[in-house]
Protein backbone atom coordinates (compact mmCIF):
# COMPACT_ATOMS: atom_id res chain seq x y z
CA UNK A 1 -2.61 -41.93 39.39
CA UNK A 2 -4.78 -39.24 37.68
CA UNK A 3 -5.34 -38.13 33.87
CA UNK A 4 -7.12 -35.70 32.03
CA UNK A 5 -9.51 -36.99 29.26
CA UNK A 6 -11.46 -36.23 26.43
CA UNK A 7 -13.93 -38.26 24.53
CA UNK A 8 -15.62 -37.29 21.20
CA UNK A 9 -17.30 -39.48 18.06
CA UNK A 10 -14.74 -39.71 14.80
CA UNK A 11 -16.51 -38.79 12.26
CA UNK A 12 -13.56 -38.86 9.45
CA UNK A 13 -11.19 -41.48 10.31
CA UNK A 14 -8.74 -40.82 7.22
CA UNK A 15 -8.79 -36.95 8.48
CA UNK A 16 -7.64 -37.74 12.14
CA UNK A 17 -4.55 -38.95 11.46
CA UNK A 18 -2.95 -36.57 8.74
CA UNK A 19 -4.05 -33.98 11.13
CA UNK A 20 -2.30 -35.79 14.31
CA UNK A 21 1.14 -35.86 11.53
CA UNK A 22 0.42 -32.17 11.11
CA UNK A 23 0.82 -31.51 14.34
CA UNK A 24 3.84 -33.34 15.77
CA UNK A 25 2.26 -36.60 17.07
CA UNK A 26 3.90 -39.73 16.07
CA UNK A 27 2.12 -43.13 15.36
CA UNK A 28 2.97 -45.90 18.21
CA UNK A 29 1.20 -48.56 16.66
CA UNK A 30 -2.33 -49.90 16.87
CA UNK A 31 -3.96 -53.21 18.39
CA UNK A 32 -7.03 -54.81 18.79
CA UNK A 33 -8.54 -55.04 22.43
CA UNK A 34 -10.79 -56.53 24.64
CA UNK A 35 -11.62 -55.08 28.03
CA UNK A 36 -13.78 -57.58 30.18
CA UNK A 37 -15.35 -55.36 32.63
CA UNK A 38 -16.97 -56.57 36.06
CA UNK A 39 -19.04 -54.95 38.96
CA UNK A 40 -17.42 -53.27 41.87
CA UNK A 41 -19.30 -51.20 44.39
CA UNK A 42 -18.25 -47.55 42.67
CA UNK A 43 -16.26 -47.22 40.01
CA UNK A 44 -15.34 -49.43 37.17
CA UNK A 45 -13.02 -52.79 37.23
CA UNK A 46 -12.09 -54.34 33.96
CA UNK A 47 -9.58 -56.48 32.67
CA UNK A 48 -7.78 -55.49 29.55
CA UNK A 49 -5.76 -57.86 27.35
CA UNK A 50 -4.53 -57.82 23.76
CA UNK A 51 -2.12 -60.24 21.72
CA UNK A 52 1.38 -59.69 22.55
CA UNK A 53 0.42 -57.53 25.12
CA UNK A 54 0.50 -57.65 28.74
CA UNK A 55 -2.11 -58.04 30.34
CA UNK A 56 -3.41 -55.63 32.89
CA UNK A 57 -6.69 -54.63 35.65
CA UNK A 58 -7.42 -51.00 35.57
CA UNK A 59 -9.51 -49.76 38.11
CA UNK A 60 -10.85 -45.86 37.78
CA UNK A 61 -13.35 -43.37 38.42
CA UNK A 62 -14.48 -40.83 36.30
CA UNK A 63 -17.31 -38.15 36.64
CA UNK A 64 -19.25 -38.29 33.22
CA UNK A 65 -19.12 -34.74 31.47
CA UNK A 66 -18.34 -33.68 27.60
CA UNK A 67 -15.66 -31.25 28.61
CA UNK A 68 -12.49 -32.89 29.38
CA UNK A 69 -11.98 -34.39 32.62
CA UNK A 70 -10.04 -35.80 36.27
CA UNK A 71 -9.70 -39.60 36.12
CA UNK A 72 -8.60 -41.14 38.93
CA UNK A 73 -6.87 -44.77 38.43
CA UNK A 74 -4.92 -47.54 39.31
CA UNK A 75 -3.55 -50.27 37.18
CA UNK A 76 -2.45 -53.56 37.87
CA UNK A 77 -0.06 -56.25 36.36
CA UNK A 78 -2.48 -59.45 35.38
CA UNK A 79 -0.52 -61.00 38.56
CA UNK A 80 -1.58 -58.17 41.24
CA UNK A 81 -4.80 -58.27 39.83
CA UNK A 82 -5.51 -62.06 40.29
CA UNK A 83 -4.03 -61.36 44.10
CA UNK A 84 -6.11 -58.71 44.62
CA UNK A 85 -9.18 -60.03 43.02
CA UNK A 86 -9.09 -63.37 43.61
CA UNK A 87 -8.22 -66.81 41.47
CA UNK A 88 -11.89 -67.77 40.52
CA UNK A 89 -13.37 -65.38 38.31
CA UNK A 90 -15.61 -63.14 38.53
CA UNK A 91 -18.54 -62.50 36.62
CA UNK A 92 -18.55 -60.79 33.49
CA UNK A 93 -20.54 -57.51 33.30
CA UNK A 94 -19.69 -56.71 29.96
CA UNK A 95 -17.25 -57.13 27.08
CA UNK A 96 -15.34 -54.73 24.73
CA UNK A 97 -13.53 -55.50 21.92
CA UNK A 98 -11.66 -52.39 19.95
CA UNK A 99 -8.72 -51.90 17.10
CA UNK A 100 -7.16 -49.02 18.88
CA UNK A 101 -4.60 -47.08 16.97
CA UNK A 102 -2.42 -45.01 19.35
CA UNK A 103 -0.56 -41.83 18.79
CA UNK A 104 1.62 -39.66 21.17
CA UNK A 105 1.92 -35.99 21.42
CA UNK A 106 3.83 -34.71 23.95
CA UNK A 107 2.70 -35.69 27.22
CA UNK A 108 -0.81 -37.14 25.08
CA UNK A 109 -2.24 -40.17 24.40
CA UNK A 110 -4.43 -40.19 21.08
CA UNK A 111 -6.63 -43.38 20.99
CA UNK A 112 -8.25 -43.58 17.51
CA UNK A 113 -10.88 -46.04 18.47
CA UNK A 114 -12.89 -48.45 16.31
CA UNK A 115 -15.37 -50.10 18.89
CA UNK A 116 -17.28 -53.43 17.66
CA UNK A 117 -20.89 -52.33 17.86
CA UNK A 118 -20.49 -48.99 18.64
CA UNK A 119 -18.26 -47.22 16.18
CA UNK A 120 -15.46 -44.94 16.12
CA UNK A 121 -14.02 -42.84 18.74
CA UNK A 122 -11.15 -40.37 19.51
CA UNK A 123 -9.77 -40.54 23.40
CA UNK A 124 -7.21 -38.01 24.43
CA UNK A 125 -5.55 -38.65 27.56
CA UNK A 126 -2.90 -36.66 29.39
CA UNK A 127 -1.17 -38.45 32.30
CA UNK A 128 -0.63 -35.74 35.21
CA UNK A 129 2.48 -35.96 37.04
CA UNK A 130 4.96 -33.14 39.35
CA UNK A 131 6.26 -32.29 35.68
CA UNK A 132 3.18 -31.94 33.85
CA UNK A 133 0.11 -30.40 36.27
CA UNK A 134 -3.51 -30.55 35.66
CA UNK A 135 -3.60 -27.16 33.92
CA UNK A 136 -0.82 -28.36 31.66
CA UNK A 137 -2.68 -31.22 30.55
CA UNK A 138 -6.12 -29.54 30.54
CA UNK A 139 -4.15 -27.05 28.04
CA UNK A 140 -2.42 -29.53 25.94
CA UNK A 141 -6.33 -31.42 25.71
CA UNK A 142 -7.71 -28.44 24.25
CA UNK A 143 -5.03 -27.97 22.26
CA UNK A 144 -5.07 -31.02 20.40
CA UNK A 145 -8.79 -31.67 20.69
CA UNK A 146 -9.09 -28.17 18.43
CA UNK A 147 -6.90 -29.23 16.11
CA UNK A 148 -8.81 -32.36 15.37
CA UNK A 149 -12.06 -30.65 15.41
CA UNK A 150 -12.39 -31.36 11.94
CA UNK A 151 -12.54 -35.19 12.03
CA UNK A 152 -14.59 -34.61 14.75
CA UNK A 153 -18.25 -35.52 16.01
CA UNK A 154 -19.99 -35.39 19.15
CA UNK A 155 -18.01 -35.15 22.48
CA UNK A 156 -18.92 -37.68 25.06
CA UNK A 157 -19.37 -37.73 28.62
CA UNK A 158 -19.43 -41.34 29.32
CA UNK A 159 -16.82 -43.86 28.75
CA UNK A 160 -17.32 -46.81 26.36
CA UNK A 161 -18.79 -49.07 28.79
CA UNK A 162 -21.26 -46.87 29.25
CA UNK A 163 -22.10 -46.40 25.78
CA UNK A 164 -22.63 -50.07 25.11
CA UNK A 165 -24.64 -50.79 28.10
CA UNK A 166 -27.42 -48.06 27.03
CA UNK A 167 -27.39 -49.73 23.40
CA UNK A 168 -27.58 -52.79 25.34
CA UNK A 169 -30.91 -51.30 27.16
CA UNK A 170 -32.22 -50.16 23.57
């Protein structure tokens, strides 16, 4: 499966959503995460599970750049995963634990994003499908990413694993 995606800082978390209402996305809910990632040999591997959610291995590549950008994934039920994997655990790289408040517009994921030790974050994400092409979602990125422009910081390149492992290195 592939995406497009966009990254930025939040700099006004009250803003972000009245604008997302403004525009036609509708709240889906939010809950609080943690993504256990571990090493692979490219890529990144992590584990993601939530309370009262299922839990799920997402494995991905993404090519680190401000402007919004191809993702290339796969996810897998906790079950496949395990199978895949294997039974004993890995090691743990590196832990993430958010409150992730999720919004949909259109064919858009908007991840408001509070990340312990790191701070707050917008993700936009637009699956890419036969319906809705790459240009479609690249368009429908922009579109939303300058409407929130306001509650908006920084854009970033790098995912939030990233991001905590060059705090980490601080």
């Amino acid at each position: 499966m592939q995406s497009v995606e966009f990254r930025a800082e939040l700099r006004d978390a009250e803003l972000a959503p009245l604008i997302l209402r403004a525009i036609g996305a509708k709240p889906l809910g939010s809950t609080e995460w943690e993504d256990s990632y571990f090493r692979v040999p490219d890529g990144w591997l992590k584990r993601r599970s939530a309370a009262g959610e299922p839990t799920d291995w997402v494995r991905y590549h993404r090519t680190p750049r401000v402007q919004p950008k191809i993702v290339r994934f796969e996810v897998l039920a906790d079950e496949q995963g395990i199978e895949r994997f294997g039974q004993h655990p890995m090691p743990l790289w590196l832990a993430i634990r958010k409150h992730r408040e999720l919004w949909m517009r259109g064919y858009t994921t908007v991840s408001l994003d509070h990340i312990e030790h790191l701070g707050r974050f917008v993700k936009l994400e637009a699956l890419v499908s036969p319906q809705h092409n790459v240009v479609r979602a690249h368009r429908e990125i922009n579109r939303i990413r300058d409407a929130l422009s306001p509650a908006l910081g920084e854009p970033i390149a790098e995912g939030y694993a990233d991001l905590m492992l060059r705090q980490l290195a601080a």
